[in-house]
PDB file of N, CA and C in Angstrom:
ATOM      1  N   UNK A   1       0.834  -1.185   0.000  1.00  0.00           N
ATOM      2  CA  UNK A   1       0.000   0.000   0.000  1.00  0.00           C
ATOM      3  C   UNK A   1       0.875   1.243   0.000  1.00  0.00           C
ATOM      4  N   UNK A   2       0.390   2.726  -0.518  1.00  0.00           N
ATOM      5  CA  UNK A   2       1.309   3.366  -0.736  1.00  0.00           C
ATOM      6  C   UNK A   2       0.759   4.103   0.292  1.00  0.00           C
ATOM      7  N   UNK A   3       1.073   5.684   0.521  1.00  0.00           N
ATOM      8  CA  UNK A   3       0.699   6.416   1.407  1.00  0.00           C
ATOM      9  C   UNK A   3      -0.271   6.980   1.025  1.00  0.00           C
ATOM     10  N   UNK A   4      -0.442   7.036  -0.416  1.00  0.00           N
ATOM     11  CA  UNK A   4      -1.769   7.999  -0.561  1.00  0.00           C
ATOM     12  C   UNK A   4      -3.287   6.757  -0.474  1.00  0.00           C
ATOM     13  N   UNK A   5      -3.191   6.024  -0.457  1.00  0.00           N
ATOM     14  CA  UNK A   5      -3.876   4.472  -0.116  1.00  0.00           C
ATOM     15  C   UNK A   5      -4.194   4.680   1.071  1.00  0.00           C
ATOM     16  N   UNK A   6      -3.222   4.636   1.640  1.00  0.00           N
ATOM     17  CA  UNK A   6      -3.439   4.446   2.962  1.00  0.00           C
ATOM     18  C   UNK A   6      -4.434   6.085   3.790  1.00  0.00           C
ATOM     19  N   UNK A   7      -4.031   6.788   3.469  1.00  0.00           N
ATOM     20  CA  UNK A   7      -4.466   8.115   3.450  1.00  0.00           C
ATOM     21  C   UNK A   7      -5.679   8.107   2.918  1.00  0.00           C
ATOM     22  N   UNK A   8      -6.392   7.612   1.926  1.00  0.00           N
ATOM     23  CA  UNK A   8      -7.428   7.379   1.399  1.00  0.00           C
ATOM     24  C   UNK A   8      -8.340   6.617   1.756  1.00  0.00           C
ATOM     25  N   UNK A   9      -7.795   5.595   2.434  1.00  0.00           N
ATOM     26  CA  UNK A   9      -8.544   4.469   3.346  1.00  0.00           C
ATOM     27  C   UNK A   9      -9.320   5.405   4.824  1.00  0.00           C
ATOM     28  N   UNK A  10      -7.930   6.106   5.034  1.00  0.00           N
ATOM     29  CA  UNK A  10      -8.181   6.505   6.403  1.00  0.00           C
ATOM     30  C   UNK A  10      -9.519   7.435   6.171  1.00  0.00           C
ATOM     31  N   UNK A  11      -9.411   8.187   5.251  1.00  0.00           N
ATOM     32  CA  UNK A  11     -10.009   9.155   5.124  1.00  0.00           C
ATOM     33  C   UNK A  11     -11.678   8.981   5.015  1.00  0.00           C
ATOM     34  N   UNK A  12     -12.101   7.421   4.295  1.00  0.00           N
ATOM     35  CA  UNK A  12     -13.242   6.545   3.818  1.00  0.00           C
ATOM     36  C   UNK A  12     -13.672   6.588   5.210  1.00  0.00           C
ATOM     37  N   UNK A  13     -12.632   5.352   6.320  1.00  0.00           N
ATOM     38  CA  UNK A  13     -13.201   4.920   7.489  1.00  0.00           C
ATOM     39  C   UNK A  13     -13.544   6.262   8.464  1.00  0.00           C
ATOM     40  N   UNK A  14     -13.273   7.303   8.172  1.00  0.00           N
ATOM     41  CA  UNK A  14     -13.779   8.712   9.190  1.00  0.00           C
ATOM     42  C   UNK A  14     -15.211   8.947   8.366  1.00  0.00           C
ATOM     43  N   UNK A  15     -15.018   8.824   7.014  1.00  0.00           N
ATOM     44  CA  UNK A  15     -17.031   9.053   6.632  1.00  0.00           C
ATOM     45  C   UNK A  15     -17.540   8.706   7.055  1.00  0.00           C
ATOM     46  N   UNK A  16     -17.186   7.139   7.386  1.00  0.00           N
ATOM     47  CA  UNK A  16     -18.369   6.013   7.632  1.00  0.00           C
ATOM     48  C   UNK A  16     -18.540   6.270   8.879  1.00  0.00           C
ATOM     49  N   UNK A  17     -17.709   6.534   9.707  1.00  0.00           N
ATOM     50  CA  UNK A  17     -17.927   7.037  10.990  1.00  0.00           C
ATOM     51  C   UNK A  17     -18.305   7.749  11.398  1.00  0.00           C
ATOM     52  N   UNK A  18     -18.446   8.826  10.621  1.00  0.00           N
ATOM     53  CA  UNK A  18     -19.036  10.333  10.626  1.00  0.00           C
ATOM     54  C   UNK A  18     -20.566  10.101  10.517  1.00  0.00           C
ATOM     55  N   UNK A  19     -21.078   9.522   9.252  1.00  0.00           N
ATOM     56  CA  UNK A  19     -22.121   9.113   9.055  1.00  0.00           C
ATOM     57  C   UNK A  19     -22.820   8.147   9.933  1.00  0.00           C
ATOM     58  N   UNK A  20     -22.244   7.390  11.095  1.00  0.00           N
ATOM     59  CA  UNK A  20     -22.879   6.525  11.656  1.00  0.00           C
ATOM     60  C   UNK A  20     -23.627   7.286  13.141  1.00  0.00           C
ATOM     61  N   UNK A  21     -22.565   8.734  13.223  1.00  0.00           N
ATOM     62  CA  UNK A  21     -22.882   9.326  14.633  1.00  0.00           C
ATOM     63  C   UNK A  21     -24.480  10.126  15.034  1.00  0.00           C
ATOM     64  N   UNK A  22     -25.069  10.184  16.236  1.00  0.00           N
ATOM     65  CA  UNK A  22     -25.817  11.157  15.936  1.00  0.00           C
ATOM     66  C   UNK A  22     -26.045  11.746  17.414  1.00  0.00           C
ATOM     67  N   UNK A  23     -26.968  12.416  17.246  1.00  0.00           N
ATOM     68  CA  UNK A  23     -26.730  13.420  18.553  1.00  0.00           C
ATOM     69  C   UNK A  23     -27.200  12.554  20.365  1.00  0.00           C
ATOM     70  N   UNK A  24     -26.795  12.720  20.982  1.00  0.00           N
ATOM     71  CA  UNK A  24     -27.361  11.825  22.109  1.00  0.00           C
ATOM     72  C   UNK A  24     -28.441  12.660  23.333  1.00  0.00           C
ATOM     73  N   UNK A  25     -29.551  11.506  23.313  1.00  0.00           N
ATOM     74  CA  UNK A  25     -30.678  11.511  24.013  1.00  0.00           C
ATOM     75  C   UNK A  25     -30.024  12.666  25.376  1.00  0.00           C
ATOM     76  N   UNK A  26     -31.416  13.076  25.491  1.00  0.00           N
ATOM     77  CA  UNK A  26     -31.101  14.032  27.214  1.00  0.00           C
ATOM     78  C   UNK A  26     -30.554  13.031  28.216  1.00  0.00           C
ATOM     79  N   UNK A  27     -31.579  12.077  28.164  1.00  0.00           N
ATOM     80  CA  UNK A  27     -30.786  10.383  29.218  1.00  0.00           C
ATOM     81  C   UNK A  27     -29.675  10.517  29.336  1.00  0.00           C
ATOM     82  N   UNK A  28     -28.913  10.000  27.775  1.00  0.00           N
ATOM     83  CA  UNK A  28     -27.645   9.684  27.759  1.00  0.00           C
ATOM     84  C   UNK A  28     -26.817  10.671  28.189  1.00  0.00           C
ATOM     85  N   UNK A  29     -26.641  12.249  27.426  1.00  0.00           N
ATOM     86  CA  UNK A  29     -26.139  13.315  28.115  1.00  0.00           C
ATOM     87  C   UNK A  29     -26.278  13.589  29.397  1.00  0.00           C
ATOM     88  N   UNK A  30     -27.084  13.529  30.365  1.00  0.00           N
ATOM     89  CA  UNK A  30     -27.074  13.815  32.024  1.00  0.00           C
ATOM     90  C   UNK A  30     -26.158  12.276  32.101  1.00  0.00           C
ATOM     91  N   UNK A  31     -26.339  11.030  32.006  1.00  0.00           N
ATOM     92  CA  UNK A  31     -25.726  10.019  32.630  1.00  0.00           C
ATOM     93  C   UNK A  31     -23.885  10.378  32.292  1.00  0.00           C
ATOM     94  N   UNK A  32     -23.676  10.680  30.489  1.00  0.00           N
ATOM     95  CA  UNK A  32     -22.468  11.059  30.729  1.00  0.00           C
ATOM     96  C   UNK A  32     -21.884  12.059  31.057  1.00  0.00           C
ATOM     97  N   UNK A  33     -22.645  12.729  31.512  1.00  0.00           N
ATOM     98  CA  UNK A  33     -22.167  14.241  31.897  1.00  0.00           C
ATOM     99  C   UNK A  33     -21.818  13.828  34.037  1.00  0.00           C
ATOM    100  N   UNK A  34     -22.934  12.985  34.258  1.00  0.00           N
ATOM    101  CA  UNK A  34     -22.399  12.248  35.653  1.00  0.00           C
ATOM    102  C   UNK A  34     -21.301  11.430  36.007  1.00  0.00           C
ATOM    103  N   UNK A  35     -21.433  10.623  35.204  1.00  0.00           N
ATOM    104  CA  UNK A  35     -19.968   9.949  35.111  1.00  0.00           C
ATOM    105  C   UNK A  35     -18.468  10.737  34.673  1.00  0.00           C
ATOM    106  N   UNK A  36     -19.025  11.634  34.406  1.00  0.00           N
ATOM    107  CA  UNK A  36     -17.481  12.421  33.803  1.00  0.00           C
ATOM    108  C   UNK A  36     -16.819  13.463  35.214  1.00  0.00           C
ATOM    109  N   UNK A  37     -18.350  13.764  35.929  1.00  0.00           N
ATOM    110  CA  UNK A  37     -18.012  14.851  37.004  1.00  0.00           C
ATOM    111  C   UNK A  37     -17.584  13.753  37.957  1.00  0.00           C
ATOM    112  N   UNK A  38     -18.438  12.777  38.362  1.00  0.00           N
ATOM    113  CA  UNK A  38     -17.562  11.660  38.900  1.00  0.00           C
ATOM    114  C   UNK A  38     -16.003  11.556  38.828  1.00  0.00           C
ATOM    115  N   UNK A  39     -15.527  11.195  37.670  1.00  0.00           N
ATOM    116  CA  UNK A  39     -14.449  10.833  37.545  1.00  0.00           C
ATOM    117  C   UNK A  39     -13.662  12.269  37.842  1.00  0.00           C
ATOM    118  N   UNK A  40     -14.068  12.949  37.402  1.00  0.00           N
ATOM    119  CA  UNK A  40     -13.271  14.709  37.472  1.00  0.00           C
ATOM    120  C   UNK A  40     -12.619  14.767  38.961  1.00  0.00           C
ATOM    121  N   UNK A  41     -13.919  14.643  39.990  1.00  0.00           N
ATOM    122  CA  UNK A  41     -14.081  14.437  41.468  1.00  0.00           C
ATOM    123  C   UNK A  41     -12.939  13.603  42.146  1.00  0.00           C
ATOM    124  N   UNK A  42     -12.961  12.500  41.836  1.00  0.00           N
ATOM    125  CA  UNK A  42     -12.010  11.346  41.935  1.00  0.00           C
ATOM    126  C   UNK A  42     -10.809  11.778  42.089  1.00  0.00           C
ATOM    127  N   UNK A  43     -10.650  12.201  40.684  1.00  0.00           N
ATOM    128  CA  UNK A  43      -9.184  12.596  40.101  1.00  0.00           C
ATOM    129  C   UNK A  43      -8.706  13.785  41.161  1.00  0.00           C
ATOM    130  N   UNK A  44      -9.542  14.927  41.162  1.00  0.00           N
ATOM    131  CA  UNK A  44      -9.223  15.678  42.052  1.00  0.00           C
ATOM    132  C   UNK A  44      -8.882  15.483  43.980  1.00  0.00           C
ATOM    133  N   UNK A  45      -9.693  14.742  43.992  1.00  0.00           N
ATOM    134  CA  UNK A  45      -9.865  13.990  45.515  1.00  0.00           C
ATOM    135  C   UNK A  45      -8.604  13.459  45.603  1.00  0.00           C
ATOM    136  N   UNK A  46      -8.119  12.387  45.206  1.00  0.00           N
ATOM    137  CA  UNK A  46      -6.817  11.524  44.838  1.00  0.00           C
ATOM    138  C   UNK A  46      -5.624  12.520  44.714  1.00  0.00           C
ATOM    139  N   UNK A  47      -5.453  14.188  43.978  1.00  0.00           N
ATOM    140  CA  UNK A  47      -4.913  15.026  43.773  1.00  0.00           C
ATOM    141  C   UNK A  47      -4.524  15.460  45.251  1.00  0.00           C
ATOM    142  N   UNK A  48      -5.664  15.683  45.741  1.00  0.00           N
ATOM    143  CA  UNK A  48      -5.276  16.634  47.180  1.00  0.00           C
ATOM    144  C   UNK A  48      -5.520  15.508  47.978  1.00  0.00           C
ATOM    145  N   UNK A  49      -5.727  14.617  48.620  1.00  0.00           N
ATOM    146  CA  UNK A  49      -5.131  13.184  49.417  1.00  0.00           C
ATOM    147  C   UNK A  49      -3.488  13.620  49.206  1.00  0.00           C
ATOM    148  N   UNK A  50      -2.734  13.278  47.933  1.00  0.00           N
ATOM    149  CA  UNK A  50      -1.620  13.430  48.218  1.00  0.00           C
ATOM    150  C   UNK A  50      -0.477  14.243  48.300  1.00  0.00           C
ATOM    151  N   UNK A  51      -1.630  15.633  48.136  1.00  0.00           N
ATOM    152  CA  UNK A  51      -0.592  16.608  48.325  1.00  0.00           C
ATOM    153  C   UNK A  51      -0.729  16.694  50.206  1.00  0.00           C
ATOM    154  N   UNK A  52      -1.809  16.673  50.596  1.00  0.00           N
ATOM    155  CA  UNK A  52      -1.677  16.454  52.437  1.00  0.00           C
ATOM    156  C   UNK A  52      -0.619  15.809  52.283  1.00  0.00           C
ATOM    157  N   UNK A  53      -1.016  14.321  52.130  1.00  0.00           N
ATOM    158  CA  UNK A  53       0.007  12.753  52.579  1.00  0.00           C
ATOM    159  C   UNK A  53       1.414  13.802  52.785  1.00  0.00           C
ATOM    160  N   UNK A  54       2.348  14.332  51.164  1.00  0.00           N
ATOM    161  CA  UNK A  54       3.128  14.654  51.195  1.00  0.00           C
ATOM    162  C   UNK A  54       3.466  15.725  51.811  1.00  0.00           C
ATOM    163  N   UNK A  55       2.288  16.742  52.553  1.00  0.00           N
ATOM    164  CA  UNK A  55       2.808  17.791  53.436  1.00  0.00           C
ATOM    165  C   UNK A  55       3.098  17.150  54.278  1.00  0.00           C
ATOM    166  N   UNK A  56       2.488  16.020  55.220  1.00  0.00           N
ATOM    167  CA  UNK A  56       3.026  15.565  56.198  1.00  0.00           C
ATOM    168  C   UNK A  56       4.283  14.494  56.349  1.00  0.00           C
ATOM    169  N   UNK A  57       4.268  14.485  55.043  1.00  0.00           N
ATOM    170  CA  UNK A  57       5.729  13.192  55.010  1.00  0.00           C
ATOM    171  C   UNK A  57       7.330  14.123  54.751  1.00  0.00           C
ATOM    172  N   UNK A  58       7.008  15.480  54.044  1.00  0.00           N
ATOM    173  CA  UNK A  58       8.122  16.223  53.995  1.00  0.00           C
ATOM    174  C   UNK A  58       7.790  17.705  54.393  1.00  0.00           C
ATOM    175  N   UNK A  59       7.754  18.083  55.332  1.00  0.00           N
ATOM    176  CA  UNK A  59       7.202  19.659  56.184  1.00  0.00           C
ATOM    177  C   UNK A  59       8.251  20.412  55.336  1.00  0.00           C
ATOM    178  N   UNK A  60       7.558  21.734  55.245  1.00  0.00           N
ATOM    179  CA  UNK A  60       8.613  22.420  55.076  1.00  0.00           C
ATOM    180  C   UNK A  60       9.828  22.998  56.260  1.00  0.00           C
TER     181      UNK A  60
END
């Protein structure tokens, strides 16, 4: 395959993909919009857990 092949392929499989998408239900948007603040939460929580941990493991 050459590059412009390949480039051409790529370019097919993003139509088809493009064409397969469509907009998502209110449902679906609040559920992933929950799960995302979830995870946001997490991430942040886990963030400052170890910035304490490490204030108390190296004081200034």
């Amino acid at each position: 395959m050459t590059v412009k092949e390949k480039i051409s392929g790529f370019f097919q499989q993003c139509v088809r993909v493009w064409h397969l998408l469509r907009k998502p239900s209110l449902e679906e948007w609040k559920a992933i919009s929950k799960v995302s603040a979830i995870g946001l939460g997490a991430i942040g929580l886990l963030g400052f857990l170890i910035t304490v941990i490490m204030t108390f493991v190296y004081p200034k």
